[in-house]
C-alpha atoms as a PDB file:
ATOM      1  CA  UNK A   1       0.000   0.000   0.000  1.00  0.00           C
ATOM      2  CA  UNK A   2       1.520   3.487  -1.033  1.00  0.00           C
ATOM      3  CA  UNK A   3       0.726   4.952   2.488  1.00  0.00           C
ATOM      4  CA  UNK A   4       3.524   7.021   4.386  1.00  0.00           C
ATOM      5  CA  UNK A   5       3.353   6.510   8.044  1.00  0.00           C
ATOM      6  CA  UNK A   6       5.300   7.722  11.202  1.00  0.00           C
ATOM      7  CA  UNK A   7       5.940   6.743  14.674  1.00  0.00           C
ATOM      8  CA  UNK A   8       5.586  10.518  16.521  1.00  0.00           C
ATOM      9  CA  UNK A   9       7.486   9.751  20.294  1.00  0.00           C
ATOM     10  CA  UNK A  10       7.221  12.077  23.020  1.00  0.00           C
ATOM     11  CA  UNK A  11      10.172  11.501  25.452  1.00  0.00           C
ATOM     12  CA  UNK A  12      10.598  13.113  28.929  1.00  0.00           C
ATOM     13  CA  UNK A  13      13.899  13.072  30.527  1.00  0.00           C
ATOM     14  CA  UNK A  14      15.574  10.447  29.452  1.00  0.00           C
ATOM     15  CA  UNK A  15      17.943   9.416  25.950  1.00  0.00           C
ATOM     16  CA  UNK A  16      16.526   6.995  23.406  1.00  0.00           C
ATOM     17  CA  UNK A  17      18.442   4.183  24.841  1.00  0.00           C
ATOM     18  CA  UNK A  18      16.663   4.502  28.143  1.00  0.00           C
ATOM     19  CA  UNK A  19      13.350   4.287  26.686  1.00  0.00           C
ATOM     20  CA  UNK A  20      11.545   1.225  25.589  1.00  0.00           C
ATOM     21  CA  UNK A  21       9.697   2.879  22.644  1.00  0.00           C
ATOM     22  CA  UNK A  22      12.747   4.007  21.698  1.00  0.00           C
ATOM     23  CA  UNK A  23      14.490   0.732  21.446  1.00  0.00           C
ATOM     24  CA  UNK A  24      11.307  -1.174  20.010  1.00  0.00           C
ATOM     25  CA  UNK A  25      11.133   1.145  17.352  1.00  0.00           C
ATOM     26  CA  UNK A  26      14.892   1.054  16.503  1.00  0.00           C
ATOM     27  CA  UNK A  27      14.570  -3.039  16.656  1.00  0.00           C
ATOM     28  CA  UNK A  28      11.739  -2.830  14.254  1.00  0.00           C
ATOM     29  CA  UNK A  29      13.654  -1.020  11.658  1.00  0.00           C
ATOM     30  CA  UNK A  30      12.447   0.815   8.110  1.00  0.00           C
ATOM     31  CA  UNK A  31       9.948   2.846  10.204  1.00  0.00           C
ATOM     32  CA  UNK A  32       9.873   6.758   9.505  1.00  0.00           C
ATOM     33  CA  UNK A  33      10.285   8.036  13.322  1.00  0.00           C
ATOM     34  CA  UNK A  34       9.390  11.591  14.481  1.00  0.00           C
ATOM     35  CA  UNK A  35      11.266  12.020  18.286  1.00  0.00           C
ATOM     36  CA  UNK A  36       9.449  15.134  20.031  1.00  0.00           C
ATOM     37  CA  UNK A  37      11.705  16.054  22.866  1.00  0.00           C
ATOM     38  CA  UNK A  38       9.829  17.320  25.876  1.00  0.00           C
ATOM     39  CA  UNK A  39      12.949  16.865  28.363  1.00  0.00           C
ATOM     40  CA  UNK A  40      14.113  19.701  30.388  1.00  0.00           C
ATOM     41  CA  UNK A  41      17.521  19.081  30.342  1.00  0.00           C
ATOM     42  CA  UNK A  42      19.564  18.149  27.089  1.00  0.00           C
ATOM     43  CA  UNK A  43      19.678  14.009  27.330  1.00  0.00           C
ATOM     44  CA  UNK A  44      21.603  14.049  23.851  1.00  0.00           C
ATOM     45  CA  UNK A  45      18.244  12.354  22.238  1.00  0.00           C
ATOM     46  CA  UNK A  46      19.357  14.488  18.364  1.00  0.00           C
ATOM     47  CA  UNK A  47      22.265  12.564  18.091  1.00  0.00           C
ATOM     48  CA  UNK A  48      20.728   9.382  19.078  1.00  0.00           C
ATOM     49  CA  UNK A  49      18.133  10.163  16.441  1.00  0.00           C
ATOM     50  CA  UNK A  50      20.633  11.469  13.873  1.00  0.00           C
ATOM     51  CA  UNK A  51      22.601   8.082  14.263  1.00  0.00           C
ATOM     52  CA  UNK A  52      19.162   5.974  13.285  1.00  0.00           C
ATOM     53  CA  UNK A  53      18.054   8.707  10.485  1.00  0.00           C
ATOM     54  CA  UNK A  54      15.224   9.708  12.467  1.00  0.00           C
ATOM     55  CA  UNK A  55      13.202  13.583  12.792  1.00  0.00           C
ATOM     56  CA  UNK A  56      13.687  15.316  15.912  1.00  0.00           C
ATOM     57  CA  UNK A  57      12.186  18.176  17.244  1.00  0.00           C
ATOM     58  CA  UNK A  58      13.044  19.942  20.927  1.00  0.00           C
ATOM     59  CA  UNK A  59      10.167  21.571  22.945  1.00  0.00           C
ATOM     60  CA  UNK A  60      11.168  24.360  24.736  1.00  0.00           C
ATOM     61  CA  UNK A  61      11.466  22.352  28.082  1.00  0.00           C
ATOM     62  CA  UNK A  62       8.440  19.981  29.229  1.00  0.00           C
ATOM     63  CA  UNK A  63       5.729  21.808  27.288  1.00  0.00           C
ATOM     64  CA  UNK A  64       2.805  19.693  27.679  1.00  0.00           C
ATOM     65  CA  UNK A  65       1.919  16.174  25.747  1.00  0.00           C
ATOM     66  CA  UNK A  66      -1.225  18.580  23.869  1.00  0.00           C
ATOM     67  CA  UNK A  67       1.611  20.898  22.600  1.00  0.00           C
ATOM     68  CA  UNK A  68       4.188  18.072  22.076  1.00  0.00           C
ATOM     69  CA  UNK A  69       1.432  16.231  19.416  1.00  0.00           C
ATOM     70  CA  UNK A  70       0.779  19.805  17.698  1.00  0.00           C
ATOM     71  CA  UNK A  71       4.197  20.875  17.343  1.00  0.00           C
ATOM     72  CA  UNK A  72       5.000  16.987  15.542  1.00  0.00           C
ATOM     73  CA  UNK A  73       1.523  16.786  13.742  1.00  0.00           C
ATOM     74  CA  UNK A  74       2.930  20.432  12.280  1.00  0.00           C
ATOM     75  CA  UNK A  75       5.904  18.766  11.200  1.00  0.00           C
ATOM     76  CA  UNK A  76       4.667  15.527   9.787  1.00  0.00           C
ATOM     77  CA  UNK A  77       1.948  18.007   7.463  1.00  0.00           C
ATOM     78  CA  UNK A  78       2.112  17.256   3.758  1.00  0.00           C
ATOM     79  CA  UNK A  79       4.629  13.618   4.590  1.00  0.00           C
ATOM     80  CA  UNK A  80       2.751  11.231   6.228  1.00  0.00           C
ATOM     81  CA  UNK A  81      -0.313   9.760   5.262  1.00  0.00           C
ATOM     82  CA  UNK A  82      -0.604   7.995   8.655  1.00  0.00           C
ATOM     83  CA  UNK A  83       0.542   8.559  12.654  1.00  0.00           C
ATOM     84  CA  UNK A  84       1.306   6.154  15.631  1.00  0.00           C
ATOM     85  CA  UNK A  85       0.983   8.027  18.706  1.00  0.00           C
ATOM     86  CA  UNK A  86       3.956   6.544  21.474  1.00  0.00           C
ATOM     87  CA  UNK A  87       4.695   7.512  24.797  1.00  0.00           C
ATOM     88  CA  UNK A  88       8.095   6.675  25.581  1.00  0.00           C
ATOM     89  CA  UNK A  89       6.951   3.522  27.633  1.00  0.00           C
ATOM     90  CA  UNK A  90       5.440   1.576  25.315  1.00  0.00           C
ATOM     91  CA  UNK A  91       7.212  -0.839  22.771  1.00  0.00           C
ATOM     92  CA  UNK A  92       5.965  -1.166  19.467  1.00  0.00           C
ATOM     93  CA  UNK A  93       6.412  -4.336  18.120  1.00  0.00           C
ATOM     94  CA  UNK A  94       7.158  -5.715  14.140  1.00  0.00           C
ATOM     95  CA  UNK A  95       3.767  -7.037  14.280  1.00  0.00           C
ATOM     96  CA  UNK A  96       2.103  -3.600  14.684  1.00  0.00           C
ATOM     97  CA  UNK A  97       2.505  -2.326  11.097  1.00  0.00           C
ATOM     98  CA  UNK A  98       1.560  -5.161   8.633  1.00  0.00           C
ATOM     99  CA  UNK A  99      -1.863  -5.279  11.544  1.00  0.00           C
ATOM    100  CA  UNK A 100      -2.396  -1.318  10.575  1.00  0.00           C
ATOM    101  CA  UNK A 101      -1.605  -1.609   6.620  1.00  0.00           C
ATOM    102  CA  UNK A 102      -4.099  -4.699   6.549  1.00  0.00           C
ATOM    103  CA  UNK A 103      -6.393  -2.587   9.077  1.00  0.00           C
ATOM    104  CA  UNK A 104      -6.540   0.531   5.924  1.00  0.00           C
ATOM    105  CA  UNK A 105      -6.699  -1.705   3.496  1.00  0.00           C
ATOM    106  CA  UNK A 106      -9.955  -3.449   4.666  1.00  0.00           C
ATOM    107  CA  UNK A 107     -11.518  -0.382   5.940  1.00  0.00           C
ATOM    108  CA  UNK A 108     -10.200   2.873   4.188  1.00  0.00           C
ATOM    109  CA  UNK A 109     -13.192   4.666   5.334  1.00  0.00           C
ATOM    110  CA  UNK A 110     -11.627   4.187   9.374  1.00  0.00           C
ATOM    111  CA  UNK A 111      -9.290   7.123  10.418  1.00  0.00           C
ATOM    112  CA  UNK A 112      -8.474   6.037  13.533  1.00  0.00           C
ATOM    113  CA  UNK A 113      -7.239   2.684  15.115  1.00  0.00           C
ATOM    114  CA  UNK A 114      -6.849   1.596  18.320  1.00  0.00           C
ATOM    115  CA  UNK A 115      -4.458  -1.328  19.180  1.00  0.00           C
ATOM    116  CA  UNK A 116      -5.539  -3.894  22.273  1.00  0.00           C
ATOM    117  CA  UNK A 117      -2.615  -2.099  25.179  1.00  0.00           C
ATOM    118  CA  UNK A 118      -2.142  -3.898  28.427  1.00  0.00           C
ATOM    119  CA  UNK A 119      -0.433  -2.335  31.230  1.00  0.00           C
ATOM    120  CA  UNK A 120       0.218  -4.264  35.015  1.00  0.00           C
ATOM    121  CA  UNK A 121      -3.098  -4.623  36.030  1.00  0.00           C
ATOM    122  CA  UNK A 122      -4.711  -6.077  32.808  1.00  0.00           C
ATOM    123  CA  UNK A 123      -6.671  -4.521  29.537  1.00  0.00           C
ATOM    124  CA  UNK A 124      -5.969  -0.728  29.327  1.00  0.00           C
ATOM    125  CA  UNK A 125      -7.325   0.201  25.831  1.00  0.00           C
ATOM    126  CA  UNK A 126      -9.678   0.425  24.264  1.00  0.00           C
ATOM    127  CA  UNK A 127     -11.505   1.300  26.738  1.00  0.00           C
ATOM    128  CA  UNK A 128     -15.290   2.401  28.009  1.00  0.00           C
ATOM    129  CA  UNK A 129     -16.635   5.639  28.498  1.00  0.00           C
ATOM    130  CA  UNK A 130     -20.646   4.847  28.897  1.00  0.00           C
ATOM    131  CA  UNK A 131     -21.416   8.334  29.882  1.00  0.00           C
ATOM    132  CA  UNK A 132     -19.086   9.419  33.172  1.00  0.00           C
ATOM    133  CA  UNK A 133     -15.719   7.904  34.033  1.00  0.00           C
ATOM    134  CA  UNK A 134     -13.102   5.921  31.881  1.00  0.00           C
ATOM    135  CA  UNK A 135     -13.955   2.053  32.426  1.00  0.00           C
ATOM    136  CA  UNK A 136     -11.597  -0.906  31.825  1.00  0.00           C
ATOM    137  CA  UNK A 137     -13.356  -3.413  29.536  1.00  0.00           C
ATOM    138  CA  UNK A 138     -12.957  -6.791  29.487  1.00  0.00           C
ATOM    139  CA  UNK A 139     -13.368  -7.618  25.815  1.00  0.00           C
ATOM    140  CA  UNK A 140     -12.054  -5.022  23.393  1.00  0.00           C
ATOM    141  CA  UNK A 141     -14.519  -6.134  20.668  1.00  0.00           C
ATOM    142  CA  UNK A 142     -17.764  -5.463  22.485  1.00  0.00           C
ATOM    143  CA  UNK A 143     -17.389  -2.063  22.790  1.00  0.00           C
ATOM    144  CA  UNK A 144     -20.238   0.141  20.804  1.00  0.00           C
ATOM    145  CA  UNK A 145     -18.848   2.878  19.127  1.00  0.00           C
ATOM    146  CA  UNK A 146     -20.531   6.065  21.034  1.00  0.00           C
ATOM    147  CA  UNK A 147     -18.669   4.490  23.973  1.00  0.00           C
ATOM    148  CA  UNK A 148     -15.342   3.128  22.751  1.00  0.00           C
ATOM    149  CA  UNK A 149     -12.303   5.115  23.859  1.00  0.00           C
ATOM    150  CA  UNK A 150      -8.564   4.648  24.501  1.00  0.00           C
ATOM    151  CA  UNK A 151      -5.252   5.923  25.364  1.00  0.00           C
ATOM    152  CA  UNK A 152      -2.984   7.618  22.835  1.00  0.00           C
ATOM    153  CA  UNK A 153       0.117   5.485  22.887  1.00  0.00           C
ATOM    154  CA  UNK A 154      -0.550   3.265  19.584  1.00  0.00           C
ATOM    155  CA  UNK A 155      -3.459   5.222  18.382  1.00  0.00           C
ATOM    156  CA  UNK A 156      -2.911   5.219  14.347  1.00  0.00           C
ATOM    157  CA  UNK A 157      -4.219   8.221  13.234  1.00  0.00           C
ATOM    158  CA  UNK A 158      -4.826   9.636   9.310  1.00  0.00           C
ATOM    159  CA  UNK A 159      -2.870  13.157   9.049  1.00  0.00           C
ATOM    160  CA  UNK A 160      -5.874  14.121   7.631  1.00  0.00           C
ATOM    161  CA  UNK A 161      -7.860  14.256  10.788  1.00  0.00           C
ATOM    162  CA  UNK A 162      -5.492  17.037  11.527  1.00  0.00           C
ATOM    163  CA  UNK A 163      -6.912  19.221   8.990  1.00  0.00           C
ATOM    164  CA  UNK A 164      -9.320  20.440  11.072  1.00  0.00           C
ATOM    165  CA  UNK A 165      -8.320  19.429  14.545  1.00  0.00           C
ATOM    166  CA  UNK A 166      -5.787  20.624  16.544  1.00  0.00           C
ATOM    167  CA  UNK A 167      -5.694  18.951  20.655  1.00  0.00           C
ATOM    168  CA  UNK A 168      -6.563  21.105  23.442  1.00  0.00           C
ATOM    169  CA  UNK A 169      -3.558  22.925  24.494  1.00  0.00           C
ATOM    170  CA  UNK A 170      -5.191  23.491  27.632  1.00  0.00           C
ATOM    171  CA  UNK A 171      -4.795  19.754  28.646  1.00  0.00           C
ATOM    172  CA  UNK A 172      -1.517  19.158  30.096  1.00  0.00           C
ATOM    173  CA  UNK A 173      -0.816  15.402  30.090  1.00  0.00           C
ATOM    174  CA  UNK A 174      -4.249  13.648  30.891  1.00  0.00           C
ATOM    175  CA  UNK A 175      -7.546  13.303  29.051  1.00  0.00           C
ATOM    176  CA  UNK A 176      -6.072  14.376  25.596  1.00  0.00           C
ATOM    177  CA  UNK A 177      -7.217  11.175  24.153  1.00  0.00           C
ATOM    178  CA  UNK A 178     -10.121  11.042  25.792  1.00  0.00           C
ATOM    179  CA  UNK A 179     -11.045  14.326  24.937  1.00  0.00           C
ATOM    180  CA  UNK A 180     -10.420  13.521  21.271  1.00  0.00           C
ATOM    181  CA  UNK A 181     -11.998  10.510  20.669  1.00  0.00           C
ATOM    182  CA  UNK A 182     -15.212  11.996  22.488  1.00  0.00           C
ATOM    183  CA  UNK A 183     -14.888  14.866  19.779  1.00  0.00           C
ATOM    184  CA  UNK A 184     -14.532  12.096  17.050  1.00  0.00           C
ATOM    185  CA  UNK A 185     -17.055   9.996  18.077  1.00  0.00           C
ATOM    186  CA  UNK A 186     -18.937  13.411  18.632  1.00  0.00           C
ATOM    187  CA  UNK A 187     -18.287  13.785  14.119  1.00  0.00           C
ATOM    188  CA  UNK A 188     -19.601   9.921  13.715  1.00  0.00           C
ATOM    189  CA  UNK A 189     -15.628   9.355  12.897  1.00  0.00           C
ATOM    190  CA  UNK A 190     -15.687   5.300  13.342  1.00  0.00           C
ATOM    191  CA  UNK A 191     -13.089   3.849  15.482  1.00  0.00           C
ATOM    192  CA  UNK A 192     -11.316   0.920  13.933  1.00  0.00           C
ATOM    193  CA  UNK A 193      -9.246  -1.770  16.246  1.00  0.00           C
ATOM    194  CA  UNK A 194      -6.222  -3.142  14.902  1.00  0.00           C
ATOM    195  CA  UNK A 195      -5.407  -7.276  15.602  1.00  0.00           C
ATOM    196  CA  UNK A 196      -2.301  -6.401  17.813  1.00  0.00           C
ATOM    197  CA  UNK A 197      -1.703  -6.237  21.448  1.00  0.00           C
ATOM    198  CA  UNK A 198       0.848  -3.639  22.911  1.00  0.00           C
ATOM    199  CA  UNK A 199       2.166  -3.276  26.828  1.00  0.00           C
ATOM    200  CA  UNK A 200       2.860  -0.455  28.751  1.00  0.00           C
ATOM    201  CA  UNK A 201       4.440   0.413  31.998  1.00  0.00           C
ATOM    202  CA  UNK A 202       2.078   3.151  32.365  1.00  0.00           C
ATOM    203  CA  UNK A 203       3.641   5.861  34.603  1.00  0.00           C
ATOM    204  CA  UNK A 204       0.838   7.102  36.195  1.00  0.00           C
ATOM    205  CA  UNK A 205       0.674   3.961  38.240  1.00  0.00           C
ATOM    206  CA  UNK A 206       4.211   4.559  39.494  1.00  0.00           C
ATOM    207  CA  UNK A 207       4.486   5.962  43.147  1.00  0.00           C
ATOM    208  CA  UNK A 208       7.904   7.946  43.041  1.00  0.00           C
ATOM    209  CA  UNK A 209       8.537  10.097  45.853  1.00  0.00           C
ATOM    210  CA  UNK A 210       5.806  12.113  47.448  1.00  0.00           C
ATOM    211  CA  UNK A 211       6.454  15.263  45.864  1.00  0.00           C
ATOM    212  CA  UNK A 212       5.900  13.981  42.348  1.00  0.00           C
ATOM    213  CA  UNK A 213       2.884  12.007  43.351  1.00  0.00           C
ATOM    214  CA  UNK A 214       1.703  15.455  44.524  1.00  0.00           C
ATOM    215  CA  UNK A 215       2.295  17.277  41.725  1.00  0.00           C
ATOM    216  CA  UNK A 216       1.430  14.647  39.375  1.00  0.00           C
ATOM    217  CA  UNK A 217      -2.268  14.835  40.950  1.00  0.00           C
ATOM    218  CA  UNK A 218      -2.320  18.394  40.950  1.00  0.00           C
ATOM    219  CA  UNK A 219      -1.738  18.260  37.131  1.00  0.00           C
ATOM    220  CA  UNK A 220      -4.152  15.781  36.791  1.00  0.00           C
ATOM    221  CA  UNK A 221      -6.987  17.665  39.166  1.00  0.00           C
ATOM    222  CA  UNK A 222      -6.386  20.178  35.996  1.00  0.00           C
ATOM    223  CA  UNK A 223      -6.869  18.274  33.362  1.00  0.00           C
ATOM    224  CA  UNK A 224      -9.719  16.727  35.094  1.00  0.00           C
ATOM    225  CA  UNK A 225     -11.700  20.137  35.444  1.00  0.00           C
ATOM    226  CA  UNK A 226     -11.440  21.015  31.930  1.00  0.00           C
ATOM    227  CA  UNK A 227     -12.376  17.842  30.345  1.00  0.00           C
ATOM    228  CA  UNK A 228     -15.747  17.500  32.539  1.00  0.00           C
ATOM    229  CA  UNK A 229     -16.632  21.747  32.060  1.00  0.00           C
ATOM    230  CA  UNK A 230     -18.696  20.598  28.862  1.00  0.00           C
ATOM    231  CA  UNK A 231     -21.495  20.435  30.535  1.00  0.00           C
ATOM    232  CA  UNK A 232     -23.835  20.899  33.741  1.00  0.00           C
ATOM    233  CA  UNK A 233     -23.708  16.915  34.260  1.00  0.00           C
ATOM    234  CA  UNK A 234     -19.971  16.580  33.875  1.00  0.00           C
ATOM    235  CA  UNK A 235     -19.247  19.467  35.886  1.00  0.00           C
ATOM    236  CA  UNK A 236     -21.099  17.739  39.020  1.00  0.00           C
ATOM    237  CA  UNK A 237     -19.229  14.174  38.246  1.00  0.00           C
ATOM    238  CA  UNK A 238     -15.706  16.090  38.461  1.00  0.00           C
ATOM    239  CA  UNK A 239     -15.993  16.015  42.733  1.00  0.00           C
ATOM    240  CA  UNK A 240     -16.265  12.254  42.431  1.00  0.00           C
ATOM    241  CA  UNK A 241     -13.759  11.482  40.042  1.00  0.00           C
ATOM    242  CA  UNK A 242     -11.121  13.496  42.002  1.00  0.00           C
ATOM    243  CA  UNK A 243     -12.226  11.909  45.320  1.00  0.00           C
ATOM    244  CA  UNK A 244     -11.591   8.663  43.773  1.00  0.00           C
ATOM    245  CA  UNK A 245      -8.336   9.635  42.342  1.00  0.00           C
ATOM    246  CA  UNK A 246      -7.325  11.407  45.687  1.00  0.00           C
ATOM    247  CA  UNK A 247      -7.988   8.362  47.821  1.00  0.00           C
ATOM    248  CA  UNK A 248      -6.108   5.822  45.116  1.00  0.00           C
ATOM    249  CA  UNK A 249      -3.298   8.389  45.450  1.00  0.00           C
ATOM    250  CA  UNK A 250      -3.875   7.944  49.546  1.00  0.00           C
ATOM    251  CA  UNK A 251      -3.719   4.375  49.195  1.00  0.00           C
ATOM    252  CA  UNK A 252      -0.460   4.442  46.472  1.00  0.00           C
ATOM    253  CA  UNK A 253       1.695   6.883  48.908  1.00  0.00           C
ATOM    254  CA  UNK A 254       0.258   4.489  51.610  1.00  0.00           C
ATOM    255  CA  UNK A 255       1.922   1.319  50.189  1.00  0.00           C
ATOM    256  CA  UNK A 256       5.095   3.496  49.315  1.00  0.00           C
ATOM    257  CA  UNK A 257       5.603   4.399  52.962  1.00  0.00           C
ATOM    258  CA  UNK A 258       5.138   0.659  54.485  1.00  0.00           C
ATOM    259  CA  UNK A 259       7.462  -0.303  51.250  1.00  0.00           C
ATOM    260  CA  UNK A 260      10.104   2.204  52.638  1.00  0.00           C
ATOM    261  CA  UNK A 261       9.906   0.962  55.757  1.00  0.00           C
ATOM    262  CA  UNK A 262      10.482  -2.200  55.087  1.00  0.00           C
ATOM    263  CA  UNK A 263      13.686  -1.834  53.197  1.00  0.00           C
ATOM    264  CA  UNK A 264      15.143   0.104  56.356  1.00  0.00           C
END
């Protein structure tokens, strides 16, 4: 099929070699790669893309994912036909791109494409969004399509999508792909699934120190707002999801602290 398409990677303070998307998509070879750096300090990521013949683009510092997508989907305008969305922790295997070029080929009227992504605790995306809330599913084919959502890393995307969408700057790291697949679902934009299964070490599940559980809830509280201001319903749902979120982050720093003491 005589379709261009690119890997766009956001990485965060690390070099290639550190990250597993990185390193999956260098072991996968003949893949055009777009690197978007959002680091704030210079981990030497445009020689390590230079050396594989990859695009890179720096952010000025950590910018935001929203801005990070905008600033590659920019880049990529008028070359690729097609876009894999990758955080830097998940690994994209050889499997993935003969599933998407069959995936167009059968159903050139789908846009967008959602790969099956498992993270620690099971089946991550796709995922459900019935009316309120983000909901694991247990079977990724059963999900109707005014409910199906999922998260960005592995989303295959047509550039053309872009010609008339640009993400929510105002988001910085969560809900961006919730927030467009509600808008595409929102256009009757059908949501294909590809036959491939992806993992991630999703690092919002991580517990770090204290401070950057903190402010990693903080950012999400944010996020949170904005996605469920569009209307009178979500805006009285936003209490609960934050309650749940602030008592899961209780329950994380919780674990962290008995972990600690253990190791002493």
């Amino acid at each position: 099929m005589g379709t261009t398409v690119y890997a766009l990677l956001v990485i965060y303070q690390k070099n290639g070699e550190q990250s597993a998307a990185c390193e999956s998509l260098r072991r996968a070879g003949n893949l055009n790669v777009l690197v978007v750096d959002n680091s704030e300090q210079d981990f030497d990521n445009e020689a390590y893309c230079r050396e594989r013949g990859w695009q890179y683009l720096r952010m000025p510092g950590n910018s935001g994912l929203s801005k990070a997508y905008n600033a590659g989907i920019d880049r990529l305008r008028g070359v690729a036909d097609y876009v894999i969305l990758l955080d830097d922790d998940t690994t994209l295997g050889k499997a993935y791109i003969g599933a998407l070029h069959y995936a167009v080929c059968i159903s050139p009227e789908t846009r967008i494409f959602l790969p099956t992504v498992r993270d620690r605790a099971g089946l991550l995306s796709p995922c459900r969004v019935p009316r309120f809330g983000v909901h694991r599913a247990s079977d990724p084919t059963n999900i109707p399509q005014d409910e199906i959502s999922g998260i960005n890393s592995g989303m295959a995307i047509a550039m053309s999508i872009f010609d008339d969408y640009r993400y929510d700057e105002r988001y910085f790291l969560d809900f961006i792909d919730h927030a467009f697949l509600r808008e595409m679902r929102s256009r009757g934009e059908p949501i294909g699934l590809l036959d491939v299964e992806l993992t991630q070490r999703f690092s919002g599940s991580d517990s770090g120190t204290r401070e950057s559980a903190l402010k990693r809830f903080k950012s999400y509280r944010k996020d949170c707002r904005i996605y469920y201001s569009n209307n009178w319903l979500g805006r009285l749902y936003y209490p609960l999801a934050i309650t749940r979120r602030r008592l899961g982050l209780s329950r994380q720093l919780a674990r962290a602290k008995r972990q600690k003491k253990n190791d002493r």
